[in-house]
N, C-alpha and C. Protein backbone atom coordinates (compact mmCIF):
# COMPACT_ATOMS: atom_id res chain seq x y z
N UNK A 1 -77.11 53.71 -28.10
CA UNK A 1 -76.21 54.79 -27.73
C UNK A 1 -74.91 54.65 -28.50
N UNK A 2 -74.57 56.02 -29.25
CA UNK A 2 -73.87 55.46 -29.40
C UNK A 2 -71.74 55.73 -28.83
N UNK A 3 -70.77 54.90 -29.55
CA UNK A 3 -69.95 54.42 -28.90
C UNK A 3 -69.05 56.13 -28.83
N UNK A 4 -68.47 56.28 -27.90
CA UNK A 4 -67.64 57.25 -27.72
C UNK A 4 -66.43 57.56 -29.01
N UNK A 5 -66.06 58.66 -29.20
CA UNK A 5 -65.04 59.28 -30.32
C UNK A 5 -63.97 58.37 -29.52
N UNK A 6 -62.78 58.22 -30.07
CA UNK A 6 -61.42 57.53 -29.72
C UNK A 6 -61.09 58.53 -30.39
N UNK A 7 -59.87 59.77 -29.92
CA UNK A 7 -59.00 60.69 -30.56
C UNK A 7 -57.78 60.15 -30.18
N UNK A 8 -56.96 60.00 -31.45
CA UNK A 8 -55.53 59.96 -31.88
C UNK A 8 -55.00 60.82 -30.88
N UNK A 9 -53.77 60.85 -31.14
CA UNK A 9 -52.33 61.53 -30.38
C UNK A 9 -52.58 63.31 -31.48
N UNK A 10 -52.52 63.29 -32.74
CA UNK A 10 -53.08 64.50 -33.31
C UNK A 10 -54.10 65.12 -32.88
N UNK A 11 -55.27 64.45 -32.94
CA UNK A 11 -56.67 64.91 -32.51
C UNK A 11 -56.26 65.70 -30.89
N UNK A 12 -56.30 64.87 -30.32
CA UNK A 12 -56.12 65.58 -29.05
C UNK A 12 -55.07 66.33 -28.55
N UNK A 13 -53.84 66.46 -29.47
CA UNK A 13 -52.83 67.64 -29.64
C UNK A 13 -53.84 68.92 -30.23
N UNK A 14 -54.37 68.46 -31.62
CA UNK A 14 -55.46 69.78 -31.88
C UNK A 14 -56.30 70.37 -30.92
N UNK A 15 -56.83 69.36 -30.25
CA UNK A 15 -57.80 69.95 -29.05
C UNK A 15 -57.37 70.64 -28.17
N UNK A 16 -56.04 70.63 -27.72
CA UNK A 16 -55.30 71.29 -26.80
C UNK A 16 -55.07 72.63 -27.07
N UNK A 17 -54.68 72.80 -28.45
CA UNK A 17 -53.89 73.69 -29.54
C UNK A 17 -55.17 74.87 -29.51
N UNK A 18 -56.54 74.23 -30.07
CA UNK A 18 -57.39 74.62 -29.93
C UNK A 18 -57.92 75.52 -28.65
N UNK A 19 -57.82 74.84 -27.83
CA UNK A 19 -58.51 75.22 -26.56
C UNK A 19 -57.41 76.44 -25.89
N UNK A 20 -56.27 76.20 -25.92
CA UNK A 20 -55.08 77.56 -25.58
C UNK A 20 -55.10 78.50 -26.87
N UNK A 21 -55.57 78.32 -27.73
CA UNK A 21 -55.51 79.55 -28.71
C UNK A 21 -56.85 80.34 -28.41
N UNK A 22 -58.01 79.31 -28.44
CA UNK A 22 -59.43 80.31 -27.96
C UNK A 22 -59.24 81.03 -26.36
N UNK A 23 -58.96 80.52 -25.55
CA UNK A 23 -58.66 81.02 -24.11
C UNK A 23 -57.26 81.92 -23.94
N UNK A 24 -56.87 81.81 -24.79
CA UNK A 24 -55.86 82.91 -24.29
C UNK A 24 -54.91 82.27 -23.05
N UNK A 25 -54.66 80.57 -22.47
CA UNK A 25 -54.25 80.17 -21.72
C UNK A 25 -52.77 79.58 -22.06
N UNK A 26 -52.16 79.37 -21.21
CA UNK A 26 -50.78 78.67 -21.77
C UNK A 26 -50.85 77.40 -20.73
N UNK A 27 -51.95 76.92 -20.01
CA UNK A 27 -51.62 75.82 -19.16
C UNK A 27 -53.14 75.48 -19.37
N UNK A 28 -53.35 73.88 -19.73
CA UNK A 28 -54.65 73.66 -19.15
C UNK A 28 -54.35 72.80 -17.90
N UNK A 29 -55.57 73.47 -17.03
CA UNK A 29 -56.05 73.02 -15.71
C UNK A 29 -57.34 72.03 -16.43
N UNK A 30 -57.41 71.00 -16.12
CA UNK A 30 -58.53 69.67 -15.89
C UNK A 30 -60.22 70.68 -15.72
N UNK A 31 -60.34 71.61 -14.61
CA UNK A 31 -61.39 71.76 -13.76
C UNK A 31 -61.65 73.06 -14.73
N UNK A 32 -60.92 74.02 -15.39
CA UNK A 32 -61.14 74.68 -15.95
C UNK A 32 -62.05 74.56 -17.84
N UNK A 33 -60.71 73.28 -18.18
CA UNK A 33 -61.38 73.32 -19.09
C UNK A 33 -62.71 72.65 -19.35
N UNK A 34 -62.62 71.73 -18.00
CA UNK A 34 -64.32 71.29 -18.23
C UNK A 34 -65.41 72.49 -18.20
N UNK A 35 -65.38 73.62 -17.27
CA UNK A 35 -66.17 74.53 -17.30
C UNK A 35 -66.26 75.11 -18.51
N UNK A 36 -65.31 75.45 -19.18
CA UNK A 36 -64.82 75.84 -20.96
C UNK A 36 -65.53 74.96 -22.04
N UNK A 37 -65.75 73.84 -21.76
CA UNK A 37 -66.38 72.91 -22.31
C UNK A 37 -67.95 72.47 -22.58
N UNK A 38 -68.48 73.06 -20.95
CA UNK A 38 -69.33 72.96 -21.11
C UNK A 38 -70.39 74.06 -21.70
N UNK A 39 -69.57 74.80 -21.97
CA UNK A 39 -70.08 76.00 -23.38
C UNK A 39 -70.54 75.67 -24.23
N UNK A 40 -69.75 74.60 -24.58
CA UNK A 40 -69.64 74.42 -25.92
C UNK A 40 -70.26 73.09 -26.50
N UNK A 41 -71.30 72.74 -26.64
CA UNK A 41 -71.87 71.55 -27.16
C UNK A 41 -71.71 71.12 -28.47
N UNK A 42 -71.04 71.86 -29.60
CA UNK A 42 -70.70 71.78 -31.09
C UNK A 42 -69.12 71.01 -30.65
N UNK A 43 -68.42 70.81 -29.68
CA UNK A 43 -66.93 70.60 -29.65
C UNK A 43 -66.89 69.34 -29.42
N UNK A 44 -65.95 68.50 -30.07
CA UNK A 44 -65.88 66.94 -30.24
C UNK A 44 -65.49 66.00 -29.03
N UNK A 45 -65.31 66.92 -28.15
CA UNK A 45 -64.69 66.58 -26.67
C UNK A 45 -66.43 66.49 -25.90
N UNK A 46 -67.21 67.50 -25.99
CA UNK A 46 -68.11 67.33 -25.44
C UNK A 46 -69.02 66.06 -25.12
N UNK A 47 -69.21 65.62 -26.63
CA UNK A 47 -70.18 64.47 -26.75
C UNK A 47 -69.30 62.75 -25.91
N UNK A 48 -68.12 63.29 -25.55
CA UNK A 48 -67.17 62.61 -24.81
C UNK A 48 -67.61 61.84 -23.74
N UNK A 49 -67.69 63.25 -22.67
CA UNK A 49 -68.42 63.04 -21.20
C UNK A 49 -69.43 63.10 -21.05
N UNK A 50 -69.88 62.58 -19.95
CA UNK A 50 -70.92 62.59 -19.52
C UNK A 50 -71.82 64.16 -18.89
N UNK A 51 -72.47 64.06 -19.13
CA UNK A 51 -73.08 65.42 -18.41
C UNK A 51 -74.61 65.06 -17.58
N UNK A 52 -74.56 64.11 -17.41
CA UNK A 52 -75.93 63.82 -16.13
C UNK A 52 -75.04 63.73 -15.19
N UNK A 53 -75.24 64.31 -14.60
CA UNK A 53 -74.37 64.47 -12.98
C UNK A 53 -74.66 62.98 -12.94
N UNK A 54 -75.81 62.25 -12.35
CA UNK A 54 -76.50 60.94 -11.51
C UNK A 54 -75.43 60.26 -12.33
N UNK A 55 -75.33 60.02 -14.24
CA UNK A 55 -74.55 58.88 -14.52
C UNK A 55 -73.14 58.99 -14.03
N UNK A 56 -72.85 60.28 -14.56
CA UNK A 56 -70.99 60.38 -14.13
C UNK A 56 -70.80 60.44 -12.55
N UNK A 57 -71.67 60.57 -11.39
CA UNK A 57 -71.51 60.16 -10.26
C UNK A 57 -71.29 58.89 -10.19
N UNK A 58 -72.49 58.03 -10.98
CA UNK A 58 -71.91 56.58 -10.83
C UNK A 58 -70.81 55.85 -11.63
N UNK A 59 -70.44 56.49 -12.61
CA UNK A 59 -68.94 55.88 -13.45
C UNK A 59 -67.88 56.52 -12.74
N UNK A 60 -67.92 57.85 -11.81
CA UNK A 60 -66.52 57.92 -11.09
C UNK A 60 -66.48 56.77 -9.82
N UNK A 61 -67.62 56.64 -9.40
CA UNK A 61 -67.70 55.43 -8.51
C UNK A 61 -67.20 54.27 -8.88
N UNK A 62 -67.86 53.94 -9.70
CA UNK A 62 -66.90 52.71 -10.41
C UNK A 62 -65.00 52.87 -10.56
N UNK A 63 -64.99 54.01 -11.39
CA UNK A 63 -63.58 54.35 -11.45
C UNK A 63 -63.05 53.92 -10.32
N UNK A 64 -63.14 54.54 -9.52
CA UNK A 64 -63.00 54.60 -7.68
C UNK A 64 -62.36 53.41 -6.90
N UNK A 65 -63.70 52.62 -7.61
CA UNK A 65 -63.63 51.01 -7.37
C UNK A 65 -62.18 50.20 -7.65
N UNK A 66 -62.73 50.54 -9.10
CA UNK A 66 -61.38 50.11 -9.81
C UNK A 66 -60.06 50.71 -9.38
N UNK A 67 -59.90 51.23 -8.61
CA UNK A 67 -58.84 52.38 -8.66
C UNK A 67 -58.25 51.75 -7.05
N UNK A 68 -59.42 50.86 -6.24
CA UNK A 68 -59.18 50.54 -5.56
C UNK A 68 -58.78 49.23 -5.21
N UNK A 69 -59.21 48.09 -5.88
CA UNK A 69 -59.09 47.17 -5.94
C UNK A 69 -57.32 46.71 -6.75
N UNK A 70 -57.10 47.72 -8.02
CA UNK A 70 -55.76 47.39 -8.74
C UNK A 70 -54.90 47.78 -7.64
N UNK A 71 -54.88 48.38 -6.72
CA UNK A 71 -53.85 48.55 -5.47
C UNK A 71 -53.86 47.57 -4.52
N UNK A 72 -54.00 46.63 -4.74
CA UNK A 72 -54.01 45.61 -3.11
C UNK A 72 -53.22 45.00 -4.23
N UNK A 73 -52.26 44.34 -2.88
CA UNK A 73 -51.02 43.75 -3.51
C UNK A 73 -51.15 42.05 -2.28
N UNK A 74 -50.41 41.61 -3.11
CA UNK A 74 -50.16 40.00 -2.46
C UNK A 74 -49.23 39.44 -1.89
N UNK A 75 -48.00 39.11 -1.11
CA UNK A 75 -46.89 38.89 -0.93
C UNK A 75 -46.76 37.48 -0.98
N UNK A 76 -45.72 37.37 -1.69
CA UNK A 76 -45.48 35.37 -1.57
C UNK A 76 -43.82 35.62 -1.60
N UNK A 77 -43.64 34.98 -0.40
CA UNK A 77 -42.05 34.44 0.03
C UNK A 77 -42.10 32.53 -0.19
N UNK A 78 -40.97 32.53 -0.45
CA UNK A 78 -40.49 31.30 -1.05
C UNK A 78 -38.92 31.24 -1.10
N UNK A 79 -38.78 30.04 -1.53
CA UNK A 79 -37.33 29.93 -1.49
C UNK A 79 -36.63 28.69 -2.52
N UNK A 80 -35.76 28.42 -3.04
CA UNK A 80 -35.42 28.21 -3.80
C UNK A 80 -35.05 26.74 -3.18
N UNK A 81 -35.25 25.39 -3.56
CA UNK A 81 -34.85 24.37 -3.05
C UNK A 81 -34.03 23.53 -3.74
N UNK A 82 -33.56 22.73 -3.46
CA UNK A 82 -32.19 22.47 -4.40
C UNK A 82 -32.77 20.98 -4.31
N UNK A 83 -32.66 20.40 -5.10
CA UNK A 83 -33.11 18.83 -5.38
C UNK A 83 -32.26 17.52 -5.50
N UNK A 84 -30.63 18.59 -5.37
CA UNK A 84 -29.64 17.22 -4.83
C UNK A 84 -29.30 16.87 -3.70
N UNK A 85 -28.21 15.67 -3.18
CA UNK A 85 -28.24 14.94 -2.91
C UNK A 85 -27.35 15.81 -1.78
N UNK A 86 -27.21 16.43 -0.53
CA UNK A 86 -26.57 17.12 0.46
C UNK A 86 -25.78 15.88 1.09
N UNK A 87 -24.45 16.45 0.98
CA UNK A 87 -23.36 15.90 1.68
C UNK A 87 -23.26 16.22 3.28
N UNK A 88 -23.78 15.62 4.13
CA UNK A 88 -23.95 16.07 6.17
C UNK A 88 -22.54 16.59 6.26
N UNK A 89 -21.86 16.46 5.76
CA UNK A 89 -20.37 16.45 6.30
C UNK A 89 -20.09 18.05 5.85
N UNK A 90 -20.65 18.40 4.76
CA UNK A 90 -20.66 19.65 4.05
C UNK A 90 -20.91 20.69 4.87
N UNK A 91 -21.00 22.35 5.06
CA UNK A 91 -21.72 23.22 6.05
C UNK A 91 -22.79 23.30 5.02
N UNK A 92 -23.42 23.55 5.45
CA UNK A 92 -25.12 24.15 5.09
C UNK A 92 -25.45 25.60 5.18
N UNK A 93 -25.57 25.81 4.09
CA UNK A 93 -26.08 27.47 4.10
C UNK A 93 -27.54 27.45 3.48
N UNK A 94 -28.35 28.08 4.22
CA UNK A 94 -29.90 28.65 4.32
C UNK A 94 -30.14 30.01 3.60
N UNK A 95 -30.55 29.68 2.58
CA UNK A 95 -30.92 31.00 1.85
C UNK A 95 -32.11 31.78 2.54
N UNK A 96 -31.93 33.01 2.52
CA UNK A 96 -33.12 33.83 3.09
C UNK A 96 -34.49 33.74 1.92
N UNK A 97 -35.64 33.55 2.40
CA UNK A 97 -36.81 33.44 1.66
C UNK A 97 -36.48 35.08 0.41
N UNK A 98 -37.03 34.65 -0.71
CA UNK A 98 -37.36 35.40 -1.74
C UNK A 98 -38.74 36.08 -1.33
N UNK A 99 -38.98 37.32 -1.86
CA UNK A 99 -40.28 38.08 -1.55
C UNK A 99 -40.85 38.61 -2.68
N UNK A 100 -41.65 38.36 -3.56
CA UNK A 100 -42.24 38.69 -4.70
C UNK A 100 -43.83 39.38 -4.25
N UNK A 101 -43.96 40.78 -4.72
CA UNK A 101 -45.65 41.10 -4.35
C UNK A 101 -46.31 40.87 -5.76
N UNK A 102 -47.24 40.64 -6.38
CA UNK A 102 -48.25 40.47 -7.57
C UNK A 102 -49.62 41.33 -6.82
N UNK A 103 -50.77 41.76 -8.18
CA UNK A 103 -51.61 42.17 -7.74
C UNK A 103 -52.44 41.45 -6.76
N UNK A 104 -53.27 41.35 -6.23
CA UNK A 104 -54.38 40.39 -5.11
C UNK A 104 -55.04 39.89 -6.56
N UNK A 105 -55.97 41.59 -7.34
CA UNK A 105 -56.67 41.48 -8.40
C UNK A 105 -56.29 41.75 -9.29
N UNK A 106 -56.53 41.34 -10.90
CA UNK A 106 -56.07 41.67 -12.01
C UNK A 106 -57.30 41.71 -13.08
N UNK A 107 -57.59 43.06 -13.97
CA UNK A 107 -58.86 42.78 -14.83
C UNK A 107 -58.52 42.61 -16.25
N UNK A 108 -58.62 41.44 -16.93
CA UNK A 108 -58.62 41.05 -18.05
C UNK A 108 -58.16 42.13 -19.18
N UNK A 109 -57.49 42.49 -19.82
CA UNK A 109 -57.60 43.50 -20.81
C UNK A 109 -58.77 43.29 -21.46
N UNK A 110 -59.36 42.03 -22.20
CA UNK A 110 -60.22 41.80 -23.06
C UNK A 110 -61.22 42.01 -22.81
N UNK A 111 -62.06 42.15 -21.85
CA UNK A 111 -63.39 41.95 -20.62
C UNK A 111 -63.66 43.97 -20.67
N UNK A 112 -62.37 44.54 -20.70
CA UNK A 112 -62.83 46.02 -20.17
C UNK A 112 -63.62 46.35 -20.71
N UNK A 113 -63.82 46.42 -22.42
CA UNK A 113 -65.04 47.25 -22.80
C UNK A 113 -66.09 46.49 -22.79
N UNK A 114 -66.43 45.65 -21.94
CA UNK A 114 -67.90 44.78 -22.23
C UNK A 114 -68.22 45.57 -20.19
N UNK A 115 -67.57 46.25 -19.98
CA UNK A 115 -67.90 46.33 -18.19
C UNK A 115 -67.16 45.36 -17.46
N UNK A 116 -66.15 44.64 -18.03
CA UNK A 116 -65.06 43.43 -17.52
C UNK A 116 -65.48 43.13 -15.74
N UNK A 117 -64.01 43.21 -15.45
CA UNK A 117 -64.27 42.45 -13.59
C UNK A 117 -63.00 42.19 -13.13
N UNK A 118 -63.06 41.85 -12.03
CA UNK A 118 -61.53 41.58 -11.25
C UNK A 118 -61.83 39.91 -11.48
N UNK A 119 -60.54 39.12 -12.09
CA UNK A 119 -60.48 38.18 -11.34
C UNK A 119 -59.04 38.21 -9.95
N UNK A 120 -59.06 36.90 -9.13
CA UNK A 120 -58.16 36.99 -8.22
C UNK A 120 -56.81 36.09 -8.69
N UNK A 121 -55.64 37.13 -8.72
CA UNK A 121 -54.60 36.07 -8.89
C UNK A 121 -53.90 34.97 -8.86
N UNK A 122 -53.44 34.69 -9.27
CA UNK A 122 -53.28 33.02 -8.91
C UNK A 122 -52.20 32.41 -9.53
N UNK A 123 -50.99 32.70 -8.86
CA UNK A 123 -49.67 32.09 -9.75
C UNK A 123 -49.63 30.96 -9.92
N UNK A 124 -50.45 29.89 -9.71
CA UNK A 124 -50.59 28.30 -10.60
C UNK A 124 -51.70 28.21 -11.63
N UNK A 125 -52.54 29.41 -11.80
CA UNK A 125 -53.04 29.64 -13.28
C UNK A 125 -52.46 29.78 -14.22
N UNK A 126 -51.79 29.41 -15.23
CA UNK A 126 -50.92 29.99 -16.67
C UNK A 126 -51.43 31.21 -17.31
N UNK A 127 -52.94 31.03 -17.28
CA UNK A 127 -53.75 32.12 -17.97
C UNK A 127 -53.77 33.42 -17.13
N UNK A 128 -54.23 33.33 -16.20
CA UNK A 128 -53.92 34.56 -15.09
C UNK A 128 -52.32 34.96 -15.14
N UNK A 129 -51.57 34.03 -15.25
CA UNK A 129 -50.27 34.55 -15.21
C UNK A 129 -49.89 35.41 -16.72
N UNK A 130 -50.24 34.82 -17.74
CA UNK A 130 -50.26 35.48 -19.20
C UNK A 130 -50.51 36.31 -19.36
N UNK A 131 -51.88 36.75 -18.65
CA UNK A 131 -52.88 37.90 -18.59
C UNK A 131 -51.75 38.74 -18.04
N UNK A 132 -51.16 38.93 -17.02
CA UNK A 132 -50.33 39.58 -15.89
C UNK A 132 -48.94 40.04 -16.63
N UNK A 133 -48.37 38.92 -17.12
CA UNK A 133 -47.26 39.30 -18.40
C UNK A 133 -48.03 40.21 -19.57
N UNK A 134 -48.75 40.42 -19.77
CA UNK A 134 -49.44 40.68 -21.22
C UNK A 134 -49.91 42.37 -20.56
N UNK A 135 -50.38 42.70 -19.15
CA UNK A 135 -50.39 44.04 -18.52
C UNK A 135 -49.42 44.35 -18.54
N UNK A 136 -47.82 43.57 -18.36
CA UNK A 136 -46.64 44.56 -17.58
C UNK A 136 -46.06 44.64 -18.82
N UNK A 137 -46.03 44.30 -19.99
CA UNK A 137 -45.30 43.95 -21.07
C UNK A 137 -46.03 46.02 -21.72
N UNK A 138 -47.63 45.70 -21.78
CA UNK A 138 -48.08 46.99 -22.36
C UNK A 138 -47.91 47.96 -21.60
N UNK A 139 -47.68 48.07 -20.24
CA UNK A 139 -47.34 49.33 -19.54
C UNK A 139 -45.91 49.58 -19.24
N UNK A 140 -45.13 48.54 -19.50
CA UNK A 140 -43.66 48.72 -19.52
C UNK A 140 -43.15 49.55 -21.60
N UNK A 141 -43.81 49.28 -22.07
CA UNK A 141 -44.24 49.87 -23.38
C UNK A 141 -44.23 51.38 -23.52
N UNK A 142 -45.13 51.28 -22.79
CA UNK A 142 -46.00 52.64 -22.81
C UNK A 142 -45.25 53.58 -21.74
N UNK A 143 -44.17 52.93 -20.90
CA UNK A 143 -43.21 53.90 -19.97
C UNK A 143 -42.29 54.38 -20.80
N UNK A 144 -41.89 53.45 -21.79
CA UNK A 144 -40.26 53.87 -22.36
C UNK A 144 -40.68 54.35 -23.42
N UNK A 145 -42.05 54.58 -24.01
CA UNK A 145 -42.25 55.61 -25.46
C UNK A 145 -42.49 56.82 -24.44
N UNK A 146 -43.45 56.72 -23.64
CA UNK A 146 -43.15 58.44 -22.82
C UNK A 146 -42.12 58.95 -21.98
N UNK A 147 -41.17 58.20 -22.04
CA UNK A 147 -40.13 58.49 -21.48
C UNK A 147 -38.57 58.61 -21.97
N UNK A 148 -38.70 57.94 -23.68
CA UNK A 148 -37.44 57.26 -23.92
C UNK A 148 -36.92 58.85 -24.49
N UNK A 149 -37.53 60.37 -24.54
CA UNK A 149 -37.03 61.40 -25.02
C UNK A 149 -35.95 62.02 -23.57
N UNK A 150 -36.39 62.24 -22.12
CA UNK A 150 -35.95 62.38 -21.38
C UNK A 150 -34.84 61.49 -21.00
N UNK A 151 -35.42 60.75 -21.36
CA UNK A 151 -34.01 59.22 -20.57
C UNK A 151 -32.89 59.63 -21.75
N UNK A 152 -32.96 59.78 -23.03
CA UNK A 152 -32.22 59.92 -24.00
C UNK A 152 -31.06 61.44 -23.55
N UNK A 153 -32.11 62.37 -23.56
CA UNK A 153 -31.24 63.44 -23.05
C UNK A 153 -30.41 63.61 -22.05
N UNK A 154 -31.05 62.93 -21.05
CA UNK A 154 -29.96 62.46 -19.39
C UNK A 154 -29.27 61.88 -19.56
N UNK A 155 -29.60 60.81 -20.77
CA UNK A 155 -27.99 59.59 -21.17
C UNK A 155 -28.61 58.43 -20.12
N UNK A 156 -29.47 58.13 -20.04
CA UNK A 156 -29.99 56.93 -19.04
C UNK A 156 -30.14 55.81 -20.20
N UNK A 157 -29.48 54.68 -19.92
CA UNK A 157 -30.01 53.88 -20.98
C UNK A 157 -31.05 52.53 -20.72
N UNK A 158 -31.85 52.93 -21.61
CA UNK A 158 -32.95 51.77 -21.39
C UNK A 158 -33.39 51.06 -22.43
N UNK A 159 -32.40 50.53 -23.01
CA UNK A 159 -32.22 49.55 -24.53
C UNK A 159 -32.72 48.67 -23.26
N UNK A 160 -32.56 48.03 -22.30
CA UNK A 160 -32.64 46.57 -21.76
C UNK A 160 -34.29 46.63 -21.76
N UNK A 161 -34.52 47.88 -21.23
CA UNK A 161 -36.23 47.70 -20.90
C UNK A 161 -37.06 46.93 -22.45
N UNK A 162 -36.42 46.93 -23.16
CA UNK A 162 -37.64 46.70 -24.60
C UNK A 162 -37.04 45.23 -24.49
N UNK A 163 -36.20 44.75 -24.26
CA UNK A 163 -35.82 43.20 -24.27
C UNK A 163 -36.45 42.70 -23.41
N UNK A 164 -36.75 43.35 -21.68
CA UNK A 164 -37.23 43.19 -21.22
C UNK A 164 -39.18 43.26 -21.11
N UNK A 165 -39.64 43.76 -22.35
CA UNK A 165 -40.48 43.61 -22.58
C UNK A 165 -40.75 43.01 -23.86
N UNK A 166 -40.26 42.32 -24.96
CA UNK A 166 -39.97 41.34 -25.37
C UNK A 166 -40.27 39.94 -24.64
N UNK A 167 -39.76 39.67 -23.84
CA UNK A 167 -39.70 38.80 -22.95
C UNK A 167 -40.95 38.18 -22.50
N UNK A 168 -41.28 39.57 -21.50
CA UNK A 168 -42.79 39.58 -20.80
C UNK A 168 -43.74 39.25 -22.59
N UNK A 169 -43.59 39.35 -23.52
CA UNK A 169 -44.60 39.58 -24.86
C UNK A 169 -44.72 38.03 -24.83
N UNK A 170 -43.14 37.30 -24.93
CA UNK A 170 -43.10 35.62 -25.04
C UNK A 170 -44.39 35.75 -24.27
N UNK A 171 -44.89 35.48 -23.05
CA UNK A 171 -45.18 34.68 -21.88
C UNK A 171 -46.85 35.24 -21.68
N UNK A 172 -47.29 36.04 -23.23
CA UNK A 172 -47.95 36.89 -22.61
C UNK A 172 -49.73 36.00 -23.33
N UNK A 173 -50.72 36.11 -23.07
CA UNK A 173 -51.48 36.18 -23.79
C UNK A 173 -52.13 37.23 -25.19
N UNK A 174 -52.22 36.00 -26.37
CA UNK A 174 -52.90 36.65 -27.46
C UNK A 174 -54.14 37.84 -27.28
N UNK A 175 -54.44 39.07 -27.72
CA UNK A 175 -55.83 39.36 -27.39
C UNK A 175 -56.36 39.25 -28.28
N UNK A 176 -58.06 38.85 -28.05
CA UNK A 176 -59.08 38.53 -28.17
C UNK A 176 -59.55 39.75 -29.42
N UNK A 177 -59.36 40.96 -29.09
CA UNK A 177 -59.87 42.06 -29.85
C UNK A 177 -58.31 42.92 -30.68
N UNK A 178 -59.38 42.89 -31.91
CA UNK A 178 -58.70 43.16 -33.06
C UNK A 178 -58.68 44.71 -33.50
């Protein structure tokens, strides 16, 4: 079988361009243009999806899955302990516990196109933790290129976010696929 088209940022601007110039539409709706689509078996979008109901029933299931599992979250409170030498005579102040949530599950970037998997988090793994820097680093990325035109015009500044993903890049794991 073979592997699905990957369309560029052009390609699928054309397809859009395309599809509102033949329809006469100025908005695509999702549900519409699939019906529009499925006209059309010569169109490069087609050979895309799926069209056996039975398979794409079971890959939205999966989706589903997945969709369910990246939402469970973990809470770990902790607190910061100090390792010198306390004077009794001194007052003592008690810091309130710190509260950090992480995913429960996290799926490998590298693993996705083989049918990947959840593993379970684990902040005394380095590798799980890398993996985790190496997700927030590419989706903190991918916020401030779709966003950095709006933020620009409002005057919001988010020079820190790319240092801040810099950062997360240090800590992150190499990938596997080239």
């Amino acid at each position: 079988m073979a592997k699905p088209k990957r369309f560029g940022k052009r390609d699928r601007q054309a397809i859009v361009d395309d599809y509102l110039n033949k329809t006469g539409r100025n908005t695509i709706v999702p549900a519409e243009f699939h019906e529009w689509l499925s006209t059309q078996p010569d169109h490069p979008m087609y050979k895309v999806l799926e069209w056996d109901d039975e398979k794409a029933a079971i890959k939205y299931r999966i989706q589903q899955i997945r969709q369910f599992f990246s939402g469970c979250r973990i809470t770990i409170k902790y607190k910061d302990v100090t390792p010198d030498t306390v004077d009794v005579t001194d007052s003592i102040g008690i810091s309130e516990p710190k509260v950090l949530k992480f995913p429960t599950y996290i799926s490998p970037i590298d693993g996705r196109a083989q049918g990947g998997g959840y593993q379970k988090f684990d902040l005394d793994n380095p590798e799980i933790v890398a993996e985790l820097c190496r997700q927030a680093c590419r989706e903190l990325r991918s916020w401030t290129k779709r966003y950095k035109g709006i933020c620009a015009v409002k005057e919001v500044d988010i020079e820190n976010l790319e240092e801040v993903a810099n950062s997360l890049e240090e800590h992150s794991v190499e990938s596997e696929v080239i």
